[in-house]
Protein backbone atom coordinates (compact mmCIF):
# COMPACT_ATOMS: atom_id res chain seq x y z
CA UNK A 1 -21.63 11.56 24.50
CA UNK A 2 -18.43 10.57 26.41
CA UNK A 3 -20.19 8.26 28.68
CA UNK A 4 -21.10 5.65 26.39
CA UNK A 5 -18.27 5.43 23.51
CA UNK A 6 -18.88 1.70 22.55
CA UNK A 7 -22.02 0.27 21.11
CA UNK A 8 -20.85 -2.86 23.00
CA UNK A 9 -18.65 -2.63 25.55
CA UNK A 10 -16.16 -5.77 26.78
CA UNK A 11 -13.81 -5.96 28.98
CA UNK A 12 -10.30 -5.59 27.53
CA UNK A 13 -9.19 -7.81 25.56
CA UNK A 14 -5.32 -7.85 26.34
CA UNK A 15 -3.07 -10.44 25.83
CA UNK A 16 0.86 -11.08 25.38
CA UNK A 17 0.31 -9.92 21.57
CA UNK A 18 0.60 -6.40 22.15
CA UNK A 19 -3.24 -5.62 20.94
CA UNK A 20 -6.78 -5.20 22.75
CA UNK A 21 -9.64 -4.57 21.28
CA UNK A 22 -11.68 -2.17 23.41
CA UNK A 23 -15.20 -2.11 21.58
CA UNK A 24 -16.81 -0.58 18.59
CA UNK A 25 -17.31 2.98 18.48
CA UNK A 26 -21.39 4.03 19.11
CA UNK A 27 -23.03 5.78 16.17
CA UNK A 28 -22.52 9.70 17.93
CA UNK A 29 -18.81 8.97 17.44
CA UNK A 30 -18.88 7.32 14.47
CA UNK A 31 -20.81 10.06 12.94
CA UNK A 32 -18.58 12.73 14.67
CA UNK A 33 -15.06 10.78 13.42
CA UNK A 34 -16.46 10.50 9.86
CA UNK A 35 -17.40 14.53 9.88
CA UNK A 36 -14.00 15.53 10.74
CA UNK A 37 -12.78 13.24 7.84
CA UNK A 38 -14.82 14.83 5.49
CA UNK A 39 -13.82 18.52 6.53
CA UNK A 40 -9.94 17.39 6.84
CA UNK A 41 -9.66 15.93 3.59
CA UNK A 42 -11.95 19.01 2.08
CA UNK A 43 -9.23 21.18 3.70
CA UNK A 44 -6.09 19.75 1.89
CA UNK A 45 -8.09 18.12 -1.43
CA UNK A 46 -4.76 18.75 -3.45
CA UNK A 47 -2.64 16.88 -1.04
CA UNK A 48 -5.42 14.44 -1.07
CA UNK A 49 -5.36 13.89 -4.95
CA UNK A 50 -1.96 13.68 -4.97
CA UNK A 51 -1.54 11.33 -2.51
CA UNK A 52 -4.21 8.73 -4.33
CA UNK A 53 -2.28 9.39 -7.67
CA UNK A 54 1.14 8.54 -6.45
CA UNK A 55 -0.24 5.66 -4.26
CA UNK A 56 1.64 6.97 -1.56
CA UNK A 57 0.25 7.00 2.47
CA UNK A 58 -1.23 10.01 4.09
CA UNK A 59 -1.17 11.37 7.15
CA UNK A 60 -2.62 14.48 8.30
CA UNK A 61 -1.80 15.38 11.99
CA UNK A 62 -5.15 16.97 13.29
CA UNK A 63 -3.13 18.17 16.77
CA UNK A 64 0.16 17.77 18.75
CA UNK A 65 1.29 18.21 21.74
CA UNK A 66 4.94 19.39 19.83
CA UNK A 67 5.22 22.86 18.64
CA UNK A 68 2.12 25.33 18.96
CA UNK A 69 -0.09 22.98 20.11
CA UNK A 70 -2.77 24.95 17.96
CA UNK A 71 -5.79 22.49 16.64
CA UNK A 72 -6.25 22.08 12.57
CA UNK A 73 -9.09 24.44 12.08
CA UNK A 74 -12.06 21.82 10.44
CA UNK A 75 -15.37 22.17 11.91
CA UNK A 76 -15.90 19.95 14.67
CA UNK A 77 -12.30 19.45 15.78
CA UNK A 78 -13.34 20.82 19.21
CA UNK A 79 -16.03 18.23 19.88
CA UNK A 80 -13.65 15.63 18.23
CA UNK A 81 -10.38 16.80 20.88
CA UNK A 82 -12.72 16.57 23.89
CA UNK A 83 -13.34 13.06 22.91
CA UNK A 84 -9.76 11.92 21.80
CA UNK A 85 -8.86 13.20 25.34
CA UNK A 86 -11.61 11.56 26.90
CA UNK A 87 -10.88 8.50 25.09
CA UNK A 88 -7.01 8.42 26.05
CA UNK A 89 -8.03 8.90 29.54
CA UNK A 90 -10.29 5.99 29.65
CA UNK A 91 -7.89 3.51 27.84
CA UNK A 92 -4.87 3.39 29.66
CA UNK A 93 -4.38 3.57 33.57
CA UNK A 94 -5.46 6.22 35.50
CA UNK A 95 -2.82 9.57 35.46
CA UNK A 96 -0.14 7.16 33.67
CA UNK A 97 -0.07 8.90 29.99
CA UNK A 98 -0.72 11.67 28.58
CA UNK A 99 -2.05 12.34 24.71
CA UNK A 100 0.35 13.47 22.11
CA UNK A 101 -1.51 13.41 18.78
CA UNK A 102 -4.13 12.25 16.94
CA UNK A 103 -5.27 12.52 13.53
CA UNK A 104 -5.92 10.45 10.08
CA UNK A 105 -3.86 7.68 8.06
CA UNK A 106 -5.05 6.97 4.93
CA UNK A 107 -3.40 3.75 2.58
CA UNK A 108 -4.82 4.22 -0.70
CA UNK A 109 -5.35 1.25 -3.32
CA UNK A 110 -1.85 0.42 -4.41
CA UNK A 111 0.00 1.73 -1.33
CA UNK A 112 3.67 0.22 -0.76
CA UNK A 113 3.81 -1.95 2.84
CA UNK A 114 5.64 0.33 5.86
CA UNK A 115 8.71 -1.22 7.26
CA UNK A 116 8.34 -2.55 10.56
CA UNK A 117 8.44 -0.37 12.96
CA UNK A 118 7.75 0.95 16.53
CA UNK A 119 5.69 3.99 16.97
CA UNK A 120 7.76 7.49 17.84
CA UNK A 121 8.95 5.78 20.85
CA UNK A 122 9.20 3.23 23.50
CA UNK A 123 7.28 4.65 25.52
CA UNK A 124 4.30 5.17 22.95
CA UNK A 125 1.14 3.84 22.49
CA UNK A 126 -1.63 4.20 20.20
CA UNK A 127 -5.02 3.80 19.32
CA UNK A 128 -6.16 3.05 16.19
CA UNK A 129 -9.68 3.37 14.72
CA UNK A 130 -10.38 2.48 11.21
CA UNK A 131 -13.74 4.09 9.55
CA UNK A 132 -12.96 1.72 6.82
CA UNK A 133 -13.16 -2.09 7.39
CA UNK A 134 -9.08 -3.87 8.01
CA UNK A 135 -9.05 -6.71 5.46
CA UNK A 136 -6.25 -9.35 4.20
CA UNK A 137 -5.80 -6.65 1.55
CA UNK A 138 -5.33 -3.64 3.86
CA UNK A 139 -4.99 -4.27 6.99
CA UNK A 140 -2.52 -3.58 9.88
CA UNK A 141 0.64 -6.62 10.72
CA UNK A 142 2.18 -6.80 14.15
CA UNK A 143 4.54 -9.04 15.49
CA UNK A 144 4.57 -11.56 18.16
CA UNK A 145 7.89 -12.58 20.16
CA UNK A 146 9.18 -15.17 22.37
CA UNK A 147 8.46 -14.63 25.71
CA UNK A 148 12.60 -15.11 26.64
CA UNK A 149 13.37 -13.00 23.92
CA UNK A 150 16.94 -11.74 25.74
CA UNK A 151 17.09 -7.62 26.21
CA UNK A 152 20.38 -7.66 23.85
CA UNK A 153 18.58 -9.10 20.92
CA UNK A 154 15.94 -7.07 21.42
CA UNK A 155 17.75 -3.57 21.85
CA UNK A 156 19.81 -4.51 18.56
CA UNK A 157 16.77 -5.45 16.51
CA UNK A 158 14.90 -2.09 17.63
CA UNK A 159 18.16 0.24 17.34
CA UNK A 160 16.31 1.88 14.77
CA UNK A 161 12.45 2.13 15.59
CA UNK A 162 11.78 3.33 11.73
CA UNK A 163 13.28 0.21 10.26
CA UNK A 164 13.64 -2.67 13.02
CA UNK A 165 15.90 -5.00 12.20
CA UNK A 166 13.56 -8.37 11.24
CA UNK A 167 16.37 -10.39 9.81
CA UNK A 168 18.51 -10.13 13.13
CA UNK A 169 15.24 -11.24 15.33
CA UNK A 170 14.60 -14.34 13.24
CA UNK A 171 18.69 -15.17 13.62
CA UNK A 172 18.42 -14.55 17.26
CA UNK A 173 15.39 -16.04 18.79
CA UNK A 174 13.12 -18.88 18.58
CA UNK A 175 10.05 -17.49 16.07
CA UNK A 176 8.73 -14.43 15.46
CA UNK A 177 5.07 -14.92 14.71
CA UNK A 178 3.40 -12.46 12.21
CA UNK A 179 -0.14 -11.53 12.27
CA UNK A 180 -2.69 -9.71 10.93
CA UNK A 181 -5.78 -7.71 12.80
CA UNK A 182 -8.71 -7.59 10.58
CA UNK A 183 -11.99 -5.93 12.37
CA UNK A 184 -14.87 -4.29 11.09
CA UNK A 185 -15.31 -0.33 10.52
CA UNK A 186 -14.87 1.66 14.13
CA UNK A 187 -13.33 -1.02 16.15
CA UNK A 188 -10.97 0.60 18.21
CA UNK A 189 -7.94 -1.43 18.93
CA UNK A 190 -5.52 0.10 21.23
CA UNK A 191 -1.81 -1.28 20.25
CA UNK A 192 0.98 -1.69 23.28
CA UNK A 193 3.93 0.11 24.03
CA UNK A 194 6.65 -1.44 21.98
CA UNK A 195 4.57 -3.26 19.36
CA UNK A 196 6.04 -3.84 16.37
CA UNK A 197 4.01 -3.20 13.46
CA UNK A 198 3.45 -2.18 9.90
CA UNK A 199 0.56 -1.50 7.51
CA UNK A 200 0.77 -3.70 4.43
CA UNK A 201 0.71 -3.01 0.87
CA UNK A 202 -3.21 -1.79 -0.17
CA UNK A 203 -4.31 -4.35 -2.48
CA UNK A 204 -7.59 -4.13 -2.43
CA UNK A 205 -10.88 -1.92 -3.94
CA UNK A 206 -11.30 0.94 -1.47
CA UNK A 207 -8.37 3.54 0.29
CA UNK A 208 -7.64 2.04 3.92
CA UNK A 209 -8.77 5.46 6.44
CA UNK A 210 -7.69 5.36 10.18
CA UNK A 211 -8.10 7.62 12.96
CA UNK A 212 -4.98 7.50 15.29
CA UNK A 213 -4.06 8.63 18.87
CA UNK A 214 -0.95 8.33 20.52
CA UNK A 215 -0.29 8.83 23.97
CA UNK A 216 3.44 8.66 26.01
CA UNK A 217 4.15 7.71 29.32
CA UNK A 218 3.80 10.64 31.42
CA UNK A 219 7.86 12.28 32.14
CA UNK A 220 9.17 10.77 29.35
CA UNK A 221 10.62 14.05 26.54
CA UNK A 222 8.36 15.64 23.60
CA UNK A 223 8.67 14.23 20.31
CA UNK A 224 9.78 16.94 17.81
CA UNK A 225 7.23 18.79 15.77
CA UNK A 226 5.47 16.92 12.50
CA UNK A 227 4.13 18.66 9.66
CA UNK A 228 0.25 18.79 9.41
CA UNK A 229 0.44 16.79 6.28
CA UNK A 230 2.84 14.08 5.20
CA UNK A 231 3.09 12.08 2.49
CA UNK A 232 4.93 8.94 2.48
CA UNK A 233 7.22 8.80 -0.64
């Protein structure tokens, strides 16, 4: 299976944005990503329910390389880690990162917007795959900076990588460019170190469900441990 992941594979599609698209996923993964979505949600169907009544974003981490390092049990996560592996190996320069996580994100209808924000780290990555199709209702916003964006206006916008300072960046550069990625279901998108990003508010007709990956530069320090579940409040 892990010689063919794309139904049609292109070269990447990088550019100074901070996003390449990398393909769209062939049916054996599809089929094997939506299985393991099935069993994980089966698995914690209260936090589930709860999450869609309060409108509030879950996450459920499926593995980490923090703590035990111990797999959720759902049937088929062992087929699914071989692949996430496979598919964080094949993404990113040869022996450069390593994988961290991976697991699901789901926005349901009504969901508040994320602040801006850059992933964990700064030297983090991810990939994101959405089994549900990223719309001007749901979808993922990143930003785009200047190109002589100074390293002082930069480090002072990003002090905190939870909440980076927009406000500041717009005061202290020349435009900061806001877009949207909208693809179809099983795209897989891989999003740069440093990106800054948020998902949006979830105003559309069907919960937003992506499967994530994150990978850090190889030497750099563990993150600390995550619950399995989370709920944004």
């Amino acid at each position: 299976m892990h010689g063919q992941p794309f139904q049609s594979p292109v070269p990447s599609q990088d550019d100074p944005t901070g996003i390449a698209l990398l393909g769209v996923l062939a049916g054996p993964e599809q089929e094997l990503l939506q299985s393991v979505y099935r069993a994980s949600l089966l698995k914690f169907g209260d936090e589930w329910e709860r999450s869609i009544a309060g409108k509030e974003t879950f996450w459920i981490n499926l593995w980490q390389r923090s703590g035990s390092g111990e797999k959720m049990p759902v049937e088929g996560i062992d087929e699914l880690d071989a692949w996430a592996r496979w598919m964080a190996d094949n993404a990113y320069p040869e022996d450069s990162v390593e994988l961290d996580g991976y697991g699901w994100v789901v926005n349901p209808i009504g969901s508040r917007p994320q602040e801006w924000h850059i992933d964990y780290a700064h030297d983090y990555s991810s990939i994101f795959i959405p089994l549900t199709r990223l719309t001007e209702h749901n979808c993922i916003q990143y930003l785009v900076l200047p190109p002589a964006l100074s390293g002082e206006t930069w480090s002072r916008a990003t002090a905190d990588l939870d909440r980076v300072d927009i406000e500041y960046l717009v005061d202290h550069c020349d435009y900061v460019s806001v877009r949207q990625l909208l693809v179809k279901p099983f795209s897989v998108t891989k999003l740069d170190f440093q990106t800054i990003h948020r998902a949006i508010s979830n105003t559309g007709d069907f919960h937003r469900s992506v499967f994530w990956l994150s990978v850090k530069k190889k030497g750099e320090e563990l993150l600390p441990e995550e619950p399995l579940v989370e709920i944004a409040h």
